[in-house]
PDB file of N, CA and C in Angstrom:
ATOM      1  N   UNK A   1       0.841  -1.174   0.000  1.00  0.00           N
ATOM      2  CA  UNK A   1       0.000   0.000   0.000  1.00  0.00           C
ATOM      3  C   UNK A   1       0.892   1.245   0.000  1.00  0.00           C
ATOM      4  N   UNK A   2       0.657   2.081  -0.620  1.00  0.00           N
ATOM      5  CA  UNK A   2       1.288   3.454  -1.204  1.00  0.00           C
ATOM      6  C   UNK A   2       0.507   4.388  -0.365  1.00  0.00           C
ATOM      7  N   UNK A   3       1.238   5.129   0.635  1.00  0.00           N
ATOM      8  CA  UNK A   3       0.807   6.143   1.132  1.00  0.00           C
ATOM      9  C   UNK A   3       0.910   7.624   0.352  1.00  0.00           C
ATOM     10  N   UNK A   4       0.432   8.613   0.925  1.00  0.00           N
ATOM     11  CA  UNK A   4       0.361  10.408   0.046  1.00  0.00           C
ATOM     12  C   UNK A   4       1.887  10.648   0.419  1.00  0.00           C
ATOM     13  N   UNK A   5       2.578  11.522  -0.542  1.00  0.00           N
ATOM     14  CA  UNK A   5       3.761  12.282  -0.315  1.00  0.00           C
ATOM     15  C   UNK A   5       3.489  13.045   1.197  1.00  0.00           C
ATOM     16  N   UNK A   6       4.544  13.298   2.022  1.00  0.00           N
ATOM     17  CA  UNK A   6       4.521  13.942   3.606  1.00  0.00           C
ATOM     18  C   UNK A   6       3.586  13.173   4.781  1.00  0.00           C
ATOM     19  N   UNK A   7       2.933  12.213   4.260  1.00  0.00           N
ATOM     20  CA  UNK A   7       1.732  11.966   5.325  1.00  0.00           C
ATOM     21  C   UNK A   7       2.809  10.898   6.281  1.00  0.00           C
ATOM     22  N   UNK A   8       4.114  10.359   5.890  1.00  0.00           N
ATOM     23  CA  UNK A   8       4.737   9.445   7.417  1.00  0.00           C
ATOM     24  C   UNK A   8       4.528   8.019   6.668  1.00  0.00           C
ATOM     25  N   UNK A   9       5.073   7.141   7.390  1.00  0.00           N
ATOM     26  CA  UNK A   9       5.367   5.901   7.099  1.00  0.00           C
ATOM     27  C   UNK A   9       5.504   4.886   8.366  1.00  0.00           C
ATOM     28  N   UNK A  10       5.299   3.608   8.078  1.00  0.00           N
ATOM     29  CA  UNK A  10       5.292   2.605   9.270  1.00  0.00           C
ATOM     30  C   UNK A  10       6.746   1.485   8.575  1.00  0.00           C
ATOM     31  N   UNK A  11       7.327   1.512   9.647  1.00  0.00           N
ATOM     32  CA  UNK A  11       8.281   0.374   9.002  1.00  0.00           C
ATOM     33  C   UNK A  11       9.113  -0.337  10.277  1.00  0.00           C
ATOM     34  N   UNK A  12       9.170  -1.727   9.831  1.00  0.00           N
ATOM     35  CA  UNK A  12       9.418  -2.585  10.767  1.00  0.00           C
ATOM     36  C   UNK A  12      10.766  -3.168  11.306  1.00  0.00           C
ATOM     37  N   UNK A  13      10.914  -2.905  12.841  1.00  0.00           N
ATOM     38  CA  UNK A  13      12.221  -3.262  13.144  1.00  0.00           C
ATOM     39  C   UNK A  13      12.988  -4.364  12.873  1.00  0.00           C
ATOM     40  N   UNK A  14      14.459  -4.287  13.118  1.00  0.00           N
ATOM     41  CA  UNK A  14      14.890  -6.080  13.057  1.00  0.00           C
ATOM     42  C   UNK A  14      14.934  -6.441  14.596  1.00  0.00           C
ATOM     43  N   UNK A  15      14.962  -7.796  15.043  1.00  0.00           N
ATOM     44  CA  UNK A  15      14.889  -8.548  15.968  1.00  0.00           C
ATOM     45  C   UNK A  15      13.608  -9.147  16.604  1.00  0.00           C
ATOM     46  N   UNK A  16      13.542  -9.729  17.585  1.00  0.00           N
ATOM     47  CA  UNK A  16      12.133 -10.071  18.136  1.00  0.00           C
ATOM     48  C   UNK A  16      11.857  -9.148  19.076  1.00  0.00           C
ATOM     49  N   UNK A  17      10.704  -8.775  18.917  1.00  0.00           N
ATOM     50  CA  UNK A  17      10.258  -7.538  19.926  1.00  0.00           C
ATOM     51  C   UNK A  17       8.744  -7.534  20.100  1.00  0.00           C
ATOM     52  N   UNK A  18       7.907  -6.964  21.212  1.00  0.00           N
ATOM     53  CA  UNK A  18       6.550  -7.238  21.551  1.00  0.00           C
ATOM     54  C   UNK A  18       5.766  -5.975  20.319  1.00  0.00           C
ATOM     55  N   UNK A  19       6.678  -5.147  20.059  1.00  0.00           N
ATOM     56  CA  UNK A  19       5.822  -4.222  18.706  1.00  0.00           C
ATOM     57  C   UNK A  19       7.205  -3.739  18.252  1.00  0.00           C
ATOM     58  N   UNK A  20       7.315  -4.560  16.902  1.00  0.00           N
ATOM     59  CA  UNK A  20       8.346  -4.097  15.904  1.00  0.00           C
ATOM     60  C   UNK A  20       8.135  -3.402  15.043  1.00  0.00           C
ATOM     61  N   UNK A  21       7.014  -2.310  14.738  1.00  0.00           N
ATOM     62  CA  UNK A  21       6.911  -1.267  13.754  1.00  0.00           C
ATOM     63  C   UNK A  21       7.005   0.104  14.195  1.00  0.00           C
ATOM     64  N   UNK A  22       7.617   0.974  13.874  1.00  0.00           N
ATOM     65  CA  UNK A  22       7.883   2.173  14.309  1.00  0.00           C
ATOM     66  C   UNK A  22       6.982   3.175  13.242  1.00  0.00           C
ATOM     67  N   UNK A  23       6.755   3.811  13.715  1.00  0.00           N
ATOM     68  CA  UNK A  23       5.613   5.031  13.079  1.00  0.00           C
ATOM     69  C   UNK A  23       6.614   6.310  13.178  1.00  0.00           C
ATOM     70  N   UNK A  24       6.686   6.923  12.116  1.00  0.00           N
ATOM     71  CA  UNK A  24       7.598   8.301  11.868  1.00  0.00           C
ATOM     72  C   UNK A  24       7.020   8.855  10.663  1.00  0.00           C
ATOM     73  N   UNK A  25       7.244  10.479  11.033  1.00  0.00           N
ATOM     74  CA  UNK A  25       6.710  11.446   9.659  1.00  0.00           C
ATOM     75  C   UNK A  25       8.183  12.066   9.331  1.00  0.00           C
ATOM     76  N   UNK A  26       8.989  12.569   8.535  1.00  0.00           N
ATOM     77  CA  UNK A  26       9.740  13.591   8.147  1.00  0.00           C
ATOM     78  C   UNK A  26       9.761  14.887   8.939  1.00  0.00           C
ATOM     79  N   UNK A  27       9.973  15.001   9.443  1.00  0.00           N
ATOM     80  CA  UNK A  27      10.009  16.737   9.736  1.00  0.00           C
ATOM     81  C   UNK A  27      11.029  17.609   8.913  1.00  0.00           C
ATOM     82  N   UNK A  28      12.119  17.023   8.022  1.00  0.00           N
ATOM     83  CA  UNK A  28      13.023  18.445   7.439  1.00  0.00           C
ATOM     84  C   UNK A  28      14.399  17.367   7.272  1.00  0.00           C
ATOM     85  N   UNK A  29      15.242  18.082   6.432  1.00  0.00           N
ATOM     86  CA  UNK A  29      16.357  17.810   6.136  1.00  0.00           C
ATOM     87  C   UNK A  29      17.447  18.475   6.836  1.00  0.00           C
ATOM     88  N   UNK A  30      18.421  17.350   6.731  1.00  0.00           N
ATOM     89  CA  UNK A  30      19.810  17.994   7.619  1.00  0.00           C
ATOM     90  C   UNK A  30      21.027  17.704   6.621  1.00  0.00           C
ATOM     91  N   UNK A  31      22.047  18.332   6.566  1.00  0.00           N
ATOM     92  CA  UNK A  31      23.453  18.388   5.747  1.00  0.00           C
ATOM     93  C   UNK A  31      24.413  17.542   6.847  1.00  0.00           C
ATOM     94  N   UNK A  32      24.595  16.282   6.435  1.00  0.00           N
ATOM     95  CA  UNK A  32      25.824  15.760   7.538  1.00  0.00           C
ATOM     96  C   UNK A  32      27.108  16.211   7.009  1.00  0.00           C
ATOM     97  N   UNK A  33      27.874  16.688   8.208  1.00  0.00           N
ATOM     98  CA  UNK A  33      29.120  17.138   8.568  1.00  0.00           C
ATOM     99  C   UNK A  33      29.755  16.628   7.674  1.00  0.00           C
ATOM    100  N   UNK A  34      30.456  15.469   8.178  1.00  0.00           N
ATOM    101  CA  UNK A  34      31.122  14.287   7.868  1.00  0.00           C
ATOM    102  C   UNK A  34      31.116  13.751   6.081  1.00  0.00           C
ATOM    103  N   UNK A  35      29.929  13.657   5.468  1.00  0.00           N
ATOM    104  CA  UNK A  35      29.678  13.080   4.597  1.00  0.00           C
ATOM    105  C   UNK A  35      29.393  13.876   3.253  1.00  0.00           C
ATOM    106  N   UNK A  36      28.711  15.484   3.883  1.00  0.00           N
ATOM    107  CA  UNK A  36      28.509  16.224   2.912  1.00  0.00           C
ATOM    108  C   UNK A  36      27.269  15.543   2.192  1.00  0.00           C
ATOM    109  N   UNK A  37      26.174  14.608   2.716  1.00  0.00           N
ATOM    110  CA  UNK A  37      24.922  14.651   1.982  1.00  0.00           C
ATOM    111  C   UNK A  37      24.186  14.907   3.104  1.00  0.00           C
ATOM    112  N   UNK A  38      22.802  15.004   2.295  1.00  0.00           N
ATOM    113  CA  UNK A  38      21.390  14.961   2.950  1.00  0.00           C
ATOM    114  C   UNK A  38      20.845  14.028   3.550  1.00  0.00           C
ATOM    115  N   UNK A  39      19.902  14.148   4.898  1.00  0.00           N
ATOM    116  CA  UNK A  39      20.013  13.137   5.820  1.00  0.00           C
ATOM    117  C   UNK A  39      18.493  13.655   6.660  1.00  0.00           C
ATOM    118  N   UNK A  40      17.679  12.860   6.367  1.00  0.00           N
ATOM    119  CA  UNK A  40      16.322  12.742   6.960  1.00  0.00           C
ATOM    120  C   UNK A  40      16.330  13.159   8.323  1.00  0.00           C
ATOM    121  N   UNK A  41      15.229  13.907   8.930  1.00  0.00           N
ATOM    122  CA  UNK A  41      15.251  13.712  10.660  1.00  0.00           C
ATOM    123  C   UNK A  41      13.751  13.528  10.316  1.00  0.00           C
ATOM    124  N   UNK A  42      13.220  12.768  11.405  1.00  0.00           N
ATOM    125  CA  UNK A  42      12.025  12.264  11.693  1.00  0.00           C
ATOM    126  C   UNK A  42      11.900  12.550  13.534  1.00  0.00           C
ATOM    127  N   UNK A  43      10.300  12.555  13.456  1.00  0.00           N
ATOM    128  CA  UNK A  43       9.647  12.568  14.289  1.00  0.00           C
ATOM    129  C   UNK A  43       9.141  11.518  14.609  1.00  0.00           C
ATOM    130  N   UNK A  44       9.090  10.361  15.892  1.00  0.00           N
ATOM    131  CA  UNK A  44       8.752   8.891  16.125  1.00  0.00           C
ATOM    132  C   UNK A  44       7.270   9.471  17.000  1.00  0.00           C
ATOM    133  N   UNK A  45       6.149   8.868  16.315  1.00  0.00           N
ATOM    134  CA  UNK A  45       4.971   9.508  16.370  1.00  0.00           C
ATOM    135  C   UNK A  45       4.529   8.155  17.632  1.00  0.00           C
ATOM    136  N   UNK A  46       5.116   6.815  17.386  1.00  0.00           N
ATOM    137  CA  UNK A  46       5.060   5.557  18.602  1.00  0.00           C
ATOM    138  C   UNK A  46       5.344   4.678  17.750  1.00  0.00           C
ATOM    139  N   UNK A  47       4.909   3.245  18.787  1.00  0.00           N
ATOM    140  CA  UNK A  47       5.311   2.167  17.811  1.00  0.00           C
ATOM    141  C   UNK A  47       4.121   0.967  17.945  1.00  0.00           C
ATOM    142  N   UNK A  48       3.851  -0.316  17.568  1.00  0.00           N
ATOM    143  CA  UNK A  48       3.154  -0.676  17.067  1.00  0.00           C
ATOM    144  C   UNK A  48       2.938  -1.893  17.296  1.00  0.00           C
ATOM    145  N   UNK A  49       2.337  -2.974  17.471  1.00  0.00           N
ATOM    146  CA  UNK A  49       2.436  -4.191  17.471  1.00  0.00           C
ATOM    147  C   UNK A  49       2.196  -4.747  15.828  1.00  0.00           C
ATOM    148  N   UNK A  50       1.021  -4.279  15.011  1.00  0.00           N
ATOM    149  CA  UNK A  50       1.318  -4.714  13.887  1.00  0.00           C
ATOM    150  C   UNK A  50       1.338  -3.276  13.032  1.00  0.00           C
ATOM    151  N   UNK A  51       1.207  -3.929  11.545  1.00  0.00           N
ATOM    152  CA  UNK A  51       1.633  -2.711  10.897  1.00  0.00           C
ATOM    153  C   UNK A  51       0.335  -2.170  10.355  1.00  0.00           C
ATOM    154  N   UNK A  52      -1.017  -2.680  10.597  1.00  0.00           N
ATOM    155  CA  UNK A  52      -2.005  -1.808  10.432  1.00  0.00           C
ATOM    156  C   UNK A  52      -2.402  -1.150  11.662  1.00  0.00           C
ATOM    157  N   UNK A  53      -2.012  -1.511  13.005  1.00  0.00           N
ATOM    158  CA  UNK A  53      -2.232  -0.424  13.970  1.00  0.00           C
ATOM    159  C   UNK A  53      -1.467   1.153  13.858  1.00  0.00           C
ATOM    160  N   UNK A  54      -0.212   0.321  12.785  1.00  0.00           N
ATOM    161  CA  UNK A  54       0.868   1.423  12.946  1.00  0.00           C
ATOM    162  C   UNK A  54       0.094   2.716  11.877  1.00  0.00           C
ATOM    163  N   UNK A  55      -0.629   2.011  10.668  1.00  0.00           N
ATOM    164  CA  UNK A  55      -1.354   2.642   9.937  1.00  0.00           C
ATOM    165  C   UNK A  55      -2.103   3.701  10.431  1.00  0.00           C
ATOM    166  N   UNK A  56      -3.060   2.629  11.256  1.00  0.00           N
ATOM    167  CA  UNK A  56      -4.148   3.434  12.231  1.00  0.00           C
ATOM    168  C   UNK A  56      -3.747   4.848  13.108  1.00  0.00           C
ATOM    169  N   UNK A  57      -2.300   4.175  13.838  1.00  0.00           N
ATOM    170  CA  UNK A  57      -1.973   5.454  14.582  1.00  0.00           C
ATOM    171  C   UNK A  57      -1.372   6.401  13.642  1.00  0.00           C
ATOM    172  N   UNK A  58      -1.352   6.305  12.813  1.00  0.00           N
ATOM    173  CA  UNK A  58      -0.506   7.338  11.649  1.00  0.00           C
ATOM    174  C   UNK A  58      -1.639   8.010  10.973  1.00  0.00           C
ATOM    175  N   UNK A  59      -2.761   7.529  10.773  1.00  0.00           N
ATOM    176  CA  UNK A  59      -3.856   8.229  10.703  1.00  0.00           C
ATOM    177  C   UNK A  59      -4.215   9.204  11.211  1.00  0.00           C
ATOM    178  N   UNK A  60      -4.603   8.808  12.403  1.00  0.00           N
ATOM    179  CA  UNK A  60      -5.018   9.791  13.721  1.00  0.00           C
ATOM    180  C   UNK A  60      -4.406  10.563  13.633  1.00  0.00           C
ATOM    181  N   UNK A  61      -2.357  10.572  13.824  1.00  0.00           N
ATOM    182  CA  UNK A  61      -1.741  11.742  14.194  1.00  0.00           C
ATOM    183  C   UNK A  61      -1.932  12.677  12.562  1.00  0.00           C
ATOM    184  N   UNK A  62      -2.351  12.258  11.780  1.00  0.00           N
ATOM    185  CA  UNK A  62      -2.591  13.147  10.461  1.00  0.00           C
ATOM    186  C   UNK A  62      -3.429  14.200  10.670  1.00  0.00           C
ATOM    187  N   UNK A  63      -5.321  13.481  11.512  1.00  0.00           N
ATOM    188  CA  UNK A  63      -6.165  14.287  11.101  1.00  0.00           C
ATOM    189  C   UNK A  63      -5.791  15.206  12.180  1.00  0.00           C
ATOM    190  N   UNK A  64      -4.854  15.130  13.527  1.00  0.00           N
ATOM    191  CA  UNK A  64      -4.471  16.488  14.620  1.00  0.00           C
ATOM    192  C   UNK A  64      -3.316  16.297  15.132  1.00  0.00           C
ATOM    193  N   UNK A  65      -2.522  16.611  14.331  1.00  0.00           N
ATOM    194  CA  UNK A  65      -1.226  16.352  14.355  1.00  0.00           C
ATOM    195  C   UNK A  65      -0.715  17.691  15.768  1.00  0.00           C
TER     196      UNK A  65
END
């Protein structure tokens, strides 16, 4: 499933864990020092047990962010 450009993303950790999906939107770009490229910062909105709750909560924080 294809989410809207800016609306955030759910994506799932490695290892075994009781909720391995993390929920994050973009907030802005950063220039690393070191490397001289561009480099995402995100906002961790929570996390998830599956990945349609993660949906769900990514919803919500849309319609009152």
């Amino acid at each position: 499933m294809r989410l809207p450009n800016g609306y955030g993303s759910v994506v799932k950790l490695s290892g075994k864990r009781r909720k391995p999906y993390i929920v994050r939107k973009t907030v802005g770009w950063k220039i690393d020092e070191d490397t001289k490229k561009k480099k995402q910062e995100y906002v961790i909105i929570g996390y998830a047990p599956t990945k349609a709750d993660g949906l769900q909560m990514l919803a919500d924080y849309n319609k009152n962010p």
